[in-house]
PDB file of N, CA and C in Angstrom:
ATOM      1  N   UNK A   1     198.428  93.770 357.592  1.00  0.00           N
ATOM      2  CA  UNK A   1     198.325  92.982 356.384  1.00  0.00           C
ATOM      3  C   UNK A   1     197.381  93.645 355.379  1.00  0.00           C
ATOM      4  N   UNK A   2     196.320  94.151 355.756  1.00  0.00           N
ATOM      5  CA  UNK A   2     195.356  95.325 355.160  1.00  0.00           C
ATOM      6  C   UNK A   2     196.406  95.833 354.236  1.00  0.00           C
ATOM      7  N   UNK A   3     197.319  96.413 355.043  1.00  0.00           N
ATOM      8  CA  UNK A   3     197.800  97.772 354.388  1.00  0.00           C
ATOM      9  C   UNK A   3     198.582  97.700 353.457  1.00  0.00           C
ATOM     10  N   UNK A   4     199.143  96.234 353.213  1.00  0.00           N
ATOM     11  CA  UNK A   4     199.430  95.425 352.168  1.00  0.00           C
ATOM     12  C   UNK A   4     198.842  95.267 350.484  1.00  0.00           C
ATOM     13  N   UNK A   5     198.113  94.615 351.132  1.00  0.00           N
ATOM     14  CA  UNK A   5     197.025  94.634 350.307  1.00  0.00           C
ATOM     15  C   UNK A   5     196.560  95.506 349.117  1.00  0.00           C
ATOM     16  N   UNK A   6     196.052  97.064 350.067  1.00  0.00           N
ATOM     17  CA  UNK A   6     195.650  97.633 349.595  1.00  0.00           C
ATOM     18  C   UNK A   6     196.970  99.268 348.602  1.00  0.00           C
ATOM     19  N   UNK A   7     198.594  98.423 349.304  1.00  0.00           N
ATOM     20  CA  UNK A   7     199.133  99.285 348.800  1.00  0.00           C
ATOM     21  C   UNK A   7     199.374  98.466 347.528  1.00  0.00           C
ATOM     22  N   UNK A   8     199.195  96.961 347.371  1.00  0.00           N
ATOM     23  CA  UNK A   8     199.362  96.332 345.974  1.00  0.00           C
ATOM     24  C   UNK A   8     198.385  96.853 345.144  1.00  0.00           C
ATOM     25  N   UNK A   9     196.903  97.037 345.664  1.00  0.00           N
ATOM     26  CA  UNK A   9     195.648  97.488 344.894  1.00  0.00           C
ATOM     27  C   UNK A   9     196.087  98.597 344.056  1.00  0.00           C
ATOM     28  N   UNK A  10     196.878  99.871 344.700  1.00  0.00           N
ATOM     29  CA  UNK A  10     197.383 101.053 344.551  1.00  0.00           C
ATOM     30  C   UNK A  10     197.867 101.349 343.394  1.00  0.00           C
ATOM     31  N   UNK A  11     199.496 100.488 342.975  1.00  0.00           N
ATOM     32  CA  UNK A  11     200.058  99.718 342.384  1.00  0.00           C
ATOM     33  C   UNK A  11     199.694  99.298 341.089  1.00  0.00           C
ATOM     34  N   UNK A  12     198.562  98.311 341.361  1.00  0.00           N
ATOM     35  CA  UNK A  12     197.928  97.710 340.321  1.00  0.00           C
ATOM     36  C   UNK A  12     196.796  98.422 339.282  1.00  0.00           C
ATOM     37  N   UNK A  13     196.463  99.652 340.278  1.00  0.00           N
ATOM     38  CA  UNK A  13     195.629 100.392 339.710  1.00  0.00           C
ATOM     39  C   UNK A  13     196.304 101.751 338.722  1.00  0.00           C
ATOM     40  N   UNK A  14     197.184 101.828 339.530  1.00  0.00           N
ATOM     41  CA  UNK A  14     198.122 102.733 338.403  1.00  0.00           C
ATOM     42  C   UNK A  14     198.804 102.670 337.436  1.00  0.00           C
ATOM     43  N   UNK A  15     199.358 101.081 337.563  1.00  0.00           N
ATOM     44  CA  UNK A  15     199.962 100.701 336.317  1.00  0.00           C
ATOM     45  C   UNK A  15     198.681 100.655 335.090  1.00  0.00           C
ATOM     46  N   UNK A  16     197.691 100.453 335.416  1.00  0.00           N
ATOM     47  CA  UNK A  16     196.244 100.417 334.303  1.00  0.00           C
ATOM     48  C   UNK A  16     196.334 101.715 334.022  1.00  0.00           C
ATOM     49  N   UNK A  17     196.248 102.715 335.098  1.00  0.00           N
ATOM     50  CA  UNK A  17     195.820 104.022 334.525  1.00  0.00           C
ATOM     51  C   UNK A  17     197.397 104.806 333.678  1.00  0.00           C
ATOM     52  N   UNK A  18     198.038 104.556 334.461  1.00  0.00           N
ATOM     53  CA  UNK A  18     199.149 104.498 333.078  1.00  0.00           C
ATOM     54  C   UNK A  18     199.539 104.124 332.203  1.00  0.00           C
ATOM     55  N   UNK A  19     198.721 103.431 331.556  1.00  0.00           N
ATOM     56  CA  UNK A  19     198.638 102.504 330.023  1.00  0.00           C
ATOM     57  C   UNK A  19     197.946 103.397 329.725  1.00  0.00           C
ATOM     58  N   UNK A  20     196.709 103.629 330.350  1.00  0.00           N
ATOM     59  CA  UNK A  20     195.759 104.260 329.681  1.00  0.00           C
ATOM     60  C   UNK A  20     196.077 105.775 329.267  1.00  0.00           C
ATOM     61  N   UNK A  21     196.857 106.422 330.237  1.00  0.00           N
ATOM     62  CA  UNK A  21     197.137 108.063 329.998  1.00  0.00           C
ATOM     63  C   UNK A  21     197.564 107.906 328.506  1.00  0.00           C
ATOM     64  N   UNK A  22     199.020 107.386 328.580  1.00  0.00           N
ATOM     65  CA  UNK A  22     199.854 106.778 327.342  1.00  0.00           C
ATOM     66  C   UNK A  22     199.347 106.473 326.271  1.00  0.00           C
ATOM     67  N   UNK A  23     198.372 105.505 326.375  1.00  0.00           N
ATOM     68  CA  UNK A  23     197.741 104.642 325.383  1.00  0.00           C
ATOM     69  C   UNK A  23     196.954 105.796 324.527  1.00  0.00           C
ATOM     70  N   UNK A  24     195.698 106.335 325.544  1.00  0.00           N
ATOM     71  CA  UNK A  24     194.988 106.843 324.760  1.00  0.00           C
ATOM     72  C   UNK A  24     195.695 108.400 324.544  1.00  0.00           C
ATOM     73  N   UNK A  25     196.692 108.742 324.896  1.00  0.00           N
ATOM     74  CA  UNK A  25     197.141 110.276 324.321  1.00  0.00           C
ATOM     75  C   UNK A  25     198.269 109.985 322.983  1.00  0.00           C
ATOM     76  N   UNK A  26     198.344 108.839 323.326  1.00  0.00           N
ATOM     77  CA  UNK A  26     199.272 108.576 321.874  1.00  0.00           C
ATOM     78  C   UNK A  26     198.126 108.526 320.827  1.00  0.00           C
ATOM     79  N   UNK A  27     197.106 107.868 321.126  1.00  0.00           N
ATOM     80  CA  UNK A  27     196.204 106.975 319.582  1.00  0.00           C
ATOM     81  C   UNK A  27     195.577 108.636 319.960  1.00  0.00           C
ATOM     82  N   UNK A  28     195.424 110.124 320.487  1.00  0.00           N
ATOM     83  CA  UNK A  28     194.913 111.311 319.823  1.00  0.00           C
ATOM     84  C   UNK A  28     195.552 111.889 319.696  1.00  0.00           C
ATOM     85  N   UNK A  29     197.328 111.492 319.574  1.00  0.00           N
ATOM     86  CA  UNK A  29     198.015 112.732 319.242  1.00  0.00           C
ATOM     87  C   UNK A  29     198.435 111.973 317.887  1.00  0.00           C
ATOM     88  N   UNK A  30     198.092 110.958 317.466  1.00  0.00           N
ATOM     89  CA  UNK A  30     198.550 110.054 316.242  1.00  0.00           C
ATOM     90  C   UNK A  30     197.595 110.441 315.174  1.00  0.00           C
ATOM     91  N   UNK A  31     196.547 110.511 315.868  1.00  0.00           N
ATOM     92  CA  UNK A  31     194.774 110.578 314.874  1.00  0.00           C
ATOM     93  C   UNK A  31     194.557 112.205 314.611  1.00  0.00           C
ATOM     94  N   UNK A  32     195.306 113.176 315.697  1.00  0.00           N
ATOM     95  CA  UNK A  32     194.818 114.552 315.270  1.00  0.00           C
ATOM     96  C   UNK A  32     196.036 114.888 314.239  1.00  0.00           C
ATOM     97  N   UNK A  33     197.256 114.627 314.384  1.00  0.00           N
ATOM     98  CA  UNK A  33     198.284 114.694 313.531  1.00  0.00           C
ATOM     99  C   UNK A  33     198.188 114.391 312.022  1.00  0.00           C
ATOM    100  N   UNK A  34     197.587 112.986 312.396  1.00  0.00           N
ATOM    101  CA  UNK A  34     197.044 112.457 310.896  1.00  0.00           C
ATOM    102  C   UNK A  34     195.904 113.039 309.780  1.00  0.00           C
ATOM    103  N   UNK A  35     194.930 113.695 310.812  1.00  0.00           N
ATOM    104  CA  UNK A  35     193.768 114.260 309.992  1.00  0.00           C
ATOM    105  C   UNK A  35     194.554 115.941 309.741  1.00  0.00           C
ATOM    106  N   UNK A  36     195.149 116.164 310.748  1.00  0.00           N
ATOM    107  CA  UNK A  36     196.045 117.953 310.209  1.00  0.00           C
ATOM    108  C   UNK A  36     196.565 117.559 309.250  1.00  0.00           C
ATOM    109  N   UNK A  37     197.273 116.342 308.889  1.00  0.00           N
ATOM    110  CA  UNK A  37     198.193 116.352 307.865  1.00  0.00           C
ATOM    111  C   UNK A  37     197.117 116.394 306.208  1.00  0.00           C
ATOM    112  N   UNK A  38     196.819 115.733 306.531  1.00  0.00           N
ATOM    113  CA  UNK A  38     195.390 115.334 305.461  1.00  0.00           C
ATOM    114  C   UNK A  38     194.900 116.396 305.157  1.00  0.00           C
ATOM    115  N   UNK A  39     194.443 117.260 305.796  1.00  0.00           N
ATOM    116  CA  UNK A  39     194.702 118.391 305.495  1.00  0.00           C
ATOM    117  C   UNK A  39     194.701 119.768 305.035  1.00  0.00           C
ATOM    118  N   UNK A  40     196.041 119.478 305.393  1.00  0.00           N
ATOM    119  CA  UNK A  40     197.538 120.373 304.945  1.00  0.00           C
ATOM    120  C   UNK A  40     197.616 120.086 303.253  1.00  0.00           C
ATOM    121  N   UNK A  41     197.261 118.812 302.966  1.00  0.00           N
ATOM    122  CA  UNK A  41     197.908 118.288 302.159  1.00  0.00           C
ATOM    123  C   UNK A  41     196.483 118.701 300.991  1.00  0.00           C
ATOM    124  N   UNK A  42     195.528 118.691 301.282  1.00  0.00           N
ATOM    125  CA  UNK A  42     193.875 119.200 300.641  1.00  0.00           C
ATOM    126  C   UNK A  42     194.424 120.585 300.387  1.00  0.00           C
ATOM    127  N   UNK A  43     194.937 121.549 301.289  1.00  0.00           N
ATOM    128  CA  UNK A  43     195.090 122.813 301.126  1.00  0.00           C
ATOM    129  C   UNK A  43     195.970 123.181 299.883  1.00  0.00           C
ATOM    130  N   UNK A  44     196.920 122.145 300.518  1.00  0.00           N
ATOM    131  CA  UNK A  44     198.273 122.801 299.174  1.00  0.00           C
ATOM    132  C   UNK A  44     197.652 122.481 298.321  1.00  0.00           C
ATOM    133  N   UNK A  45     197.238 121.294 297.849  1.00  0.00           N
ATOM    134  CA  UNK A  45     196.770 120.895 296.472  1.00  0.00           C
ATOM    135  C   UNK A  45     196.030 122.005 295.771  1.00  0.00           C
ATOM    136  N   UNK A  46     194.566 123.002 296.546  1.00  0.00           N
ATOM    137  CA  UNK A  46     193.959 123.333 296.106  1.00  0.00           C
ATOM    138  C   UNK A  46     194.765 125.074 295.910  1.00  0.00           C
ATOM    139  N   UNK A  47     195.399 125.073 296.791  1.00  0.00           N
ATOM    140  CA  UNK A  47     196.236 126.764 296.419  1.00  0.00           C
ATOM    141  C   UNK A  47     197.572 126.698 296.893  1.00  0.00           C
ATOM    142  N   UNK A  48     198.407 125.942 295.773  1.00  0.00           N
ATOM    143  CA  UNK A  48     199.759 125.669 295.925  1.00  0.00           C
ATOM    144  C   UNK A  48     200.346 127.183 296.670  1.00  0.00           C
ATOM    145  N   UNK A  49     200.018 127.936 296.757  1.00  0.00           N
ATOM    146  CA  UNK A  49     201.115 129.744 296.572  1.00  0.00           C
ATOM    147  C   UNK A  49     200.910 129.982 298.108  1.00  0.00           C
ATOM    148  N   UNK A  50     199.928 129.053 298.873  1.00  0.00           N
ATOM    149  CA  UNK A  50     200.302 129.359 300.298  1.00  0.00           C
ATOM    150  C   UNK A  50     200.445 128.093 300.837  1.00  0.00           C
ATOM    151  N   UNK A  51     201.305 127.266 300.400  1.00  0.00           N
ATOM    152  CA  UNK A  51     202.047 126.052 301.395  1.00  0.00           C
ATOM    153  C   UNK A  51     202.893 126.705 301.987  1.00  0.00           C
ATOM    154  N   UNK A  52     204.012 127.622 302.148  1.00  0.00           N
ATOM    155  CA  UNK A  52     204.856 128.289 302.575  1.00  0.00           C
ATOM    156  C   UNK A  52     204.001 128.656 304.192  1.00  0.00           C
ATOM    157  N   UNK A  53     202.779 129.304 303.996  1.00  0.00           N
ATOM    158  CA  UNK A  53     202.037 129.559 305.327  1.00  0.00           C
ATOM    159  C   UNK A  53     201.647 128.609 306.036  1.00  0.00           C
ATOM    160  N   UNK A  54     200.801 127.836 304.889  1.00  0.00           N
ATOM    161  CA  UNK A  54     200.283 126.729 305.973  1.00  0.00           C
ATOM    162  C   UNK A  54     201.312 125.448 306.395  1.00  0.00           C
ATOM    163  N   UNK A  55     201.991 125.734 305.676  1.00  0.00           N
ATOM    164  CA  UNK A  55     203.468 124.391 306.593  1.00  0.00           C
ATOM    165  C   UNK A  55     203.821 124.942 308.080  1.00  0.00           C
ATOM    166  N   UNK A  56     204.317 126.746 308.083  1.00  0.00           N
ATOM    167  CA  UNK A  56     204.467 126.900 309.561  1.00  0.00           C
ATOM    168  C   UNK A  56     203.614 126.714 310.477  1.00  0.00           C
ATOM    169  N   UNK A  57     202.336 126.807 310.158  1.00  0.00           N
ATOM    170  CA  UNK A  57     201.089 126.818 311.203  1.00  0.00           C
ATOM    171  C   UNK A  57     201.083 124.945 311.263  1.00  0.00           C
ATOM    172  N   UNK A  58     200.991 124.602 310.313  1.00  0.00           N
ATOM    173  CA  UNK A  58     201.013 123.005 310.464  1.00  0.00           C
ATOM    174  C   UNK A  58     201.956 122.325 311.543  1.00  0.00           C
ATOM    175  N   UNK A  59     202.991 122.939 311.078  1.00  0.00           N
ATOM    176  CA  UNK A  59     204.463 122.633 312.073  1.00  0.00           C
ATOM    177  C   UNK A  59     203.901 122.719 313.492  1.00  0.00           C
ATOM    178  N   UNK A  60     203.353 124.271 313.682  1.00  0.00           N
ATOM    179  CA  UNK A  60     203.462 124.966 315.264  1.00  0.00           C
ATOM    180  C   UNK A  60     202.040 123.792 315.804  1.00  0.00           C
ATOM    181  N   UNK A  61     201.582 123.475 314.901  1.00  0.00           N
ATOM    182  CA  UNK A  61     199.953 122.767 315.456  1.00  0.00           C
ATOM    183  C   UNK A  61     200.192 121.458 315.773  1.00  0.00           C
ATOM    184  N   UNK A  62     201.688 120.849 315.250  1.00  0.00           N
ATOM    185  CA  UNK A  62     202.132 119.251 315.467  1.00  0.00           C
ATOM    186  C   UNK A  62     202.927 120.062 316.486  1.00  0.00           C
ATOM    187  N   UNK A  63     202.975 120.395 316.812  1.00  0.00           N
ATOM    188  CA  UNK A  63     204.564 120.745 318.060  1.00  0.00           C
ATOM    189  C   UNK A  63     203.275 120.973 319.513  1.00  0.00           C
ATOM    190  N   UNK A  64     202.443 121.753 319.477  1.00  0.00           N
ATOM    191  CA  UNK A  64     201.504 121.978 320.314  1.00  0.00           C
ATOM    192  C   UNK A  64     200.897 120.592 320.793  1.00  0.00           C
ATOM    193  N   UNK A  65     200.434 119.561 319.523  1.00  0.00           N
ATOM    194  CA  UNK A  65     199.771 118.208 319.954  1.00  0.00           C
ATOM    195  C   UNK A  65     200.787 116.778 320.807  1.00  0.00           C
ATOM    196  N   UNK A  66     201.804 117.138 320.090  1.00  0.00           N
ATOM    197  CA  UNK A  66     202.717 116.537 320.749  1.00  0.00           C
ATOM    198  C   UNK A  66     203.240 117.140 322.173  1.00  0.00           C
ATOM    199  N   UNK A  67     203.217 118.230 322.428  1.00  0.00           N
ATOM    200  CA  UNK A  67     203.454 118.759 323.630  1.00  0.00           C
ATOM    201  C   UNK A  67     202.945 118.404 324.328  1.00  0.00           C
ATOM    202  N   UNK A  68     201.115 117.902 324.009  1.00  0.00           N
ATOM    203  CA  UNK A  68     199.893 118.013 324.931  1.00  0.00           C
ATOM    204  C   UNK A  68     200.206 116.382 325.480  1.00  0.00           C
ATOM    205  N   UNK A  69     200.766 115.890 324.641  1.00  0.00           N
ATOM    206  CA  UNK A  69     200.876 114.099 324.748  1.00  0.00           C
ATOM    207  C   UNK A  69     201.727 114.243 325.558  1.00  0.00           C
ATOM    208  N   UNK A  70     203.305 114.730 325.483  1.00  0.00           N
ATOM    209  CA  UNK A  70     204.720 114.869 326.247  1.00  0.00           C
ATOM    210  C   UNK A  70     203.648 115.521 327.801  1.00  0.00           C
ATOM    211  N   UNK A  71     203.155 115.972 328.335  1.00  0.00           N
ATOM    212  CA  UNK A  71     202.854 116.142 329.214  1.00  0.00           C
ATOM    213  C   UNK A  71     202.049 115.152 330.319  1.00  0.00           C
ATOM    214  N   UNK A  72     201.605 114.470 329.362  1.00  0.00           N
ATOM    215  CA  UNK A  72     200.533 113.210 329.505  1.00  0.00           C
ATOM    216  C   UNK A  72     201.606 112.116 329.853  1.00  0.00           C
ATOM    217  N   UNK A  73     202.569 112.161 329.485  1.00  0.00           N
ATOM    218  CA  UNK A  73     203.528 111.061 329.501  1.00  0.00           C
ATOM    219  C   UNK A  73     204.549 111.736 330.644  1.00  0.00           C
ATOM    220  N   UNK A  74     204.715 113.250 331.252  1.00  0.00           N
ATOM    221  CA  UNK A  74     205.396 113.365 331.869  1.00  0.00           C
ATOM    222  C   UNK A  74     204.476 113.405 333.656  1.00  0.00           C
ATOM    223  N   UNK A  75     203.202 113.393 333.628  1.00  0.00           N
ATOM    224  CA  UNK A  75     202.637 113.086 334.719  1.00  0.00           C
ATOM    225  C   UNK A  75     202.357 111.379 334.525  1.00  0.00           C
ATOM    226  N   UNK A  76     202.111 110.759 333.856  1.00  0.00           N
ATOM    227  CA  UNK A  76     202.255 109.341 334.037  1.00  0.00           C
ATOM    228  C   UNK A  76     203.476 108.887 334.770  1.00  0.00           C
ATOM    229  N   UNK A  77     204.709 109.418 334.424  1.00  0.00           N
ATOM    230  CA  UNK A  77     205.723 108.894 334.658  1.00  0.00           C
ATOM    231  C   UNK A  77     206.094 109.830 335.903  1.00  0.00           C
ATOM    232  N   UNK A  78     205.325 110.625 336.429  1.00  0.00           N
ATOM    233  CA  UNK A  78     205.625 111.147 337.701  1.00  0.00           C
ATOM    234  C   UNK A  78     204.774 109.873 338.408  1.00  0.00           C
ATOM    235  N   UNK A  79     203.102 109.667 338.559  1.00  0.00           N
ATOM    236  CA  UNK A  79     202.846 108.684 339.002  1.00  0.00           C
ATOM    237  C   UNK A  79     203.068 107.674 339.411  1.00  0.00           C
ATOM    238  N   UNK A  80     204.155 106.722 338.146  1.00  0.00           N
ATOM    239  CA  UNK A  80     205.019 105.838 338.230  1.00  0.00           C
ATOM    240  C   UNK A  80     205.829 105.499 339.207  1.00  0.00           C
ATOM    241  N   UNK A  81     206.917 106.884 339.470  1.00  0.00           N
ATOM    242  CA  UNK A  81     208.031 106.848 339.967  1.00  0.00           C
ATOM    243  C   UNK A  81     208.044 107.431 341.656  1.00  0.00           C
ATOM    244  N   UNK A  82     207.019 108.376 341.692  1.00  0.00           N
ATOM    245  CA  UNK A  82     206.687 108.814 343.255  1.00  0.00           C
ATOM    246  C   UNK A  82     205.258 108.913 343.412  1.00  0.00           C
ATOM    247  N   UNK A  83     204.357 108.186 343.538  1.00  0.00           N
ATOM    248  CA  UNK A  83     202.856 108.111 343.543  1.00  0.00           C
ATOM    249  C   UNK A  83     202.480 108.889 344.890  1.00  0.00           C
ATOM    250  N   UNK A  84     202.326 109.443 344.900  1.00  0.00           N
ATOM    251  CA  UNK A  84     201.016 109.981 346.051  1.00  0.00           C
ATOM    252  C   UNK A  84     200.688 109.488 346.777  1.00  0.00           C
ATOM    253  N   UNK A  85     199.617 108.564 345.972  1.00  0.00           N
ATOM    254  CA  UNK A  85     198.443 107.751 346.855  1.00  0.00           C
ATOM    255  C   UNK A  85     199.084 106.639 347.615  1.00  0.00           C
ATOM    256  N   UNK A  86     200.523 105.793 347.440  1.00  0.00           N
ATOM    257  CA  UNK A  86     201.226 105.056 348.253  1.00  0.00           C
ATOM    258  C   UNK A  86     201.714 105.493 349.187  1.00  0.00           C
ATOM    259  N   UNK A  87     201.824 107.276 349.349  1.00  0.00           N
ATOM    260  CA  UNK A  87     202.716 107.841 350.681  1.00  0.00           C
ATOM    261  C   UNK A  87     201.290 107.989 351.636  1.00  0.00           C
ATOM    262  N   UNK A  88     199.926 107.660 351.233  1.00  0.00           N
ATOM    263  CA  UNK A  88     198.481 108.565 352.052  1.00  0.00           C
ATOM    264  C   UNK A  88     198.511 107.153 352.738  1.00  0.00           C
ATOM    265  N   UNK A  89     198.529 105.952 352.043  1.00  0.00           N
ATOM    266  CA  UNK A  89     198.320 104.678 352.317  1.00  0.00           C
ATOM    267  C   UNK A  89     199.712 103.962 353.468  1.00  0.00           C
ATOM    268  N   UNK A  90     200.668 104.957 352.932  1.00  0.00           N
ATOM    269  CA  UNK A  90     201.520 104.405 354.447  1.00  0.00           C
ATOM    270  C   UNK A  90     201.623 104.969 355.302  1.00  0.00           C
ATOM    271  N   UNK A  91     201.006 106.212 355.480  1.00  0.00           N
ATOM    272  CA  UNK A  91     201.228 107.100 356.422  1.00  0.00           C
ATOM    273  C   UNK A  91     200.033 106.490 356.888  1.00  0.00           C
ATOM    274  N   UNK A  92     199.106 106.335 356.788  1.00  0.00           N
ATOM    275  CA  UNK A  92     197.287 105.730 357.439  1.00  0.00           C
ATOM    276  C   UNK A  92     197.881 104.225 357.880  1.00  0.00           C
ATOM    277  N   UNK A  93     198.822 103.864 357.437  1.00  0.00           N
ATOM    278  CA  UNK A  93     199.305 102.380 358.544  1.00  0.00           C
ATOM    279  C   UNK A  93     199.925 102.908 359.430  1.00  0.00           C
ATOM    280  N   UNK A  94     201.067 103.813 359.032  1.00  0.00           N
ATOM    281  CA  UNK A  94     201.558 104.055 360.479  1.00  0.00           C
ATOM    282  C   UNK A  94     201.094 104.658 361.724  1.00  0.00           C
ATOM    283  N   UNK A  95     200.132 105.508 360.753  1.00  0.00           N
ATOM    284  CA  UNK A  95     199.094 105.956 362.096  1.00  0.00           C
ATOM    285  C   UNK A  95     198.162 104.618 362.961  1.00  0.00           C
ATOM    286  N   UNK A  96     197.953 103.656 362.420  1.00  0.00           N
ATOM    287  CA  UNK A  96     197.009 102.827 362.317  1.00  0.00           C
ATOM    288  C   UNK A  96     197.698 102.395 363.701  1.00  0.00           C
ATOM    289  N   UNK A  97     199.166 102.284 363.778  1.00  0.00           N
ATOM    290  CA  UNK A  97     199.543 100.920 364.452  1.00  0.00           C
ATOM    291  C   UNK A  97     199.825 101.438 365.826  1.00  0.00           C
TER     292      UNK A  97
END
């Protein structure tokens, strides 16, 4: 019944920490995006004749931040779907019994 228990704890604890991966890599891939854009946008203003440059680097620097998030979201959702720590926790019952 322990082993119950503590595989709901498991569970319950990951679904938190997977809000949180999510949560907080979205609100810094939202906030670094936003201040690059800001800017991008300071730059052109002040020397229109290299927006042409700084749009590609802008581009490659949103593709990089979003990558960093898409990764964040692709180990969350590994967590999710085959956790680890639920196979350590049933294998330690079955040994148990």
């Amino acid at each position: 019944m322990e082993h119950l228990v503590q595989f709901a704890q498991i569970q319950g604890f990951t679904a938190i920490a997977l809000g949180l991966i999510i949560g907080l890599g979205a609100l810094g891939a939202c906030i670094g995006i936003g201040i690059m854009g800001s800017k991008f946008l300071e730059a052109a203003a002040r020397q229109p004749e290299l927006v042409p440059l700084l749009q590609g680097r802008m581009f490659l620097l949103a593709g990089l931040i979003d990558a960093a998030f898409l990764i964040g979201v692709a180990l969350a959702m590994y967590f999710a779907v085959a956790n680890p720590l639920l196979g350590a926790v049933l294998s330690a019952a079955g040994k148990g019994q």
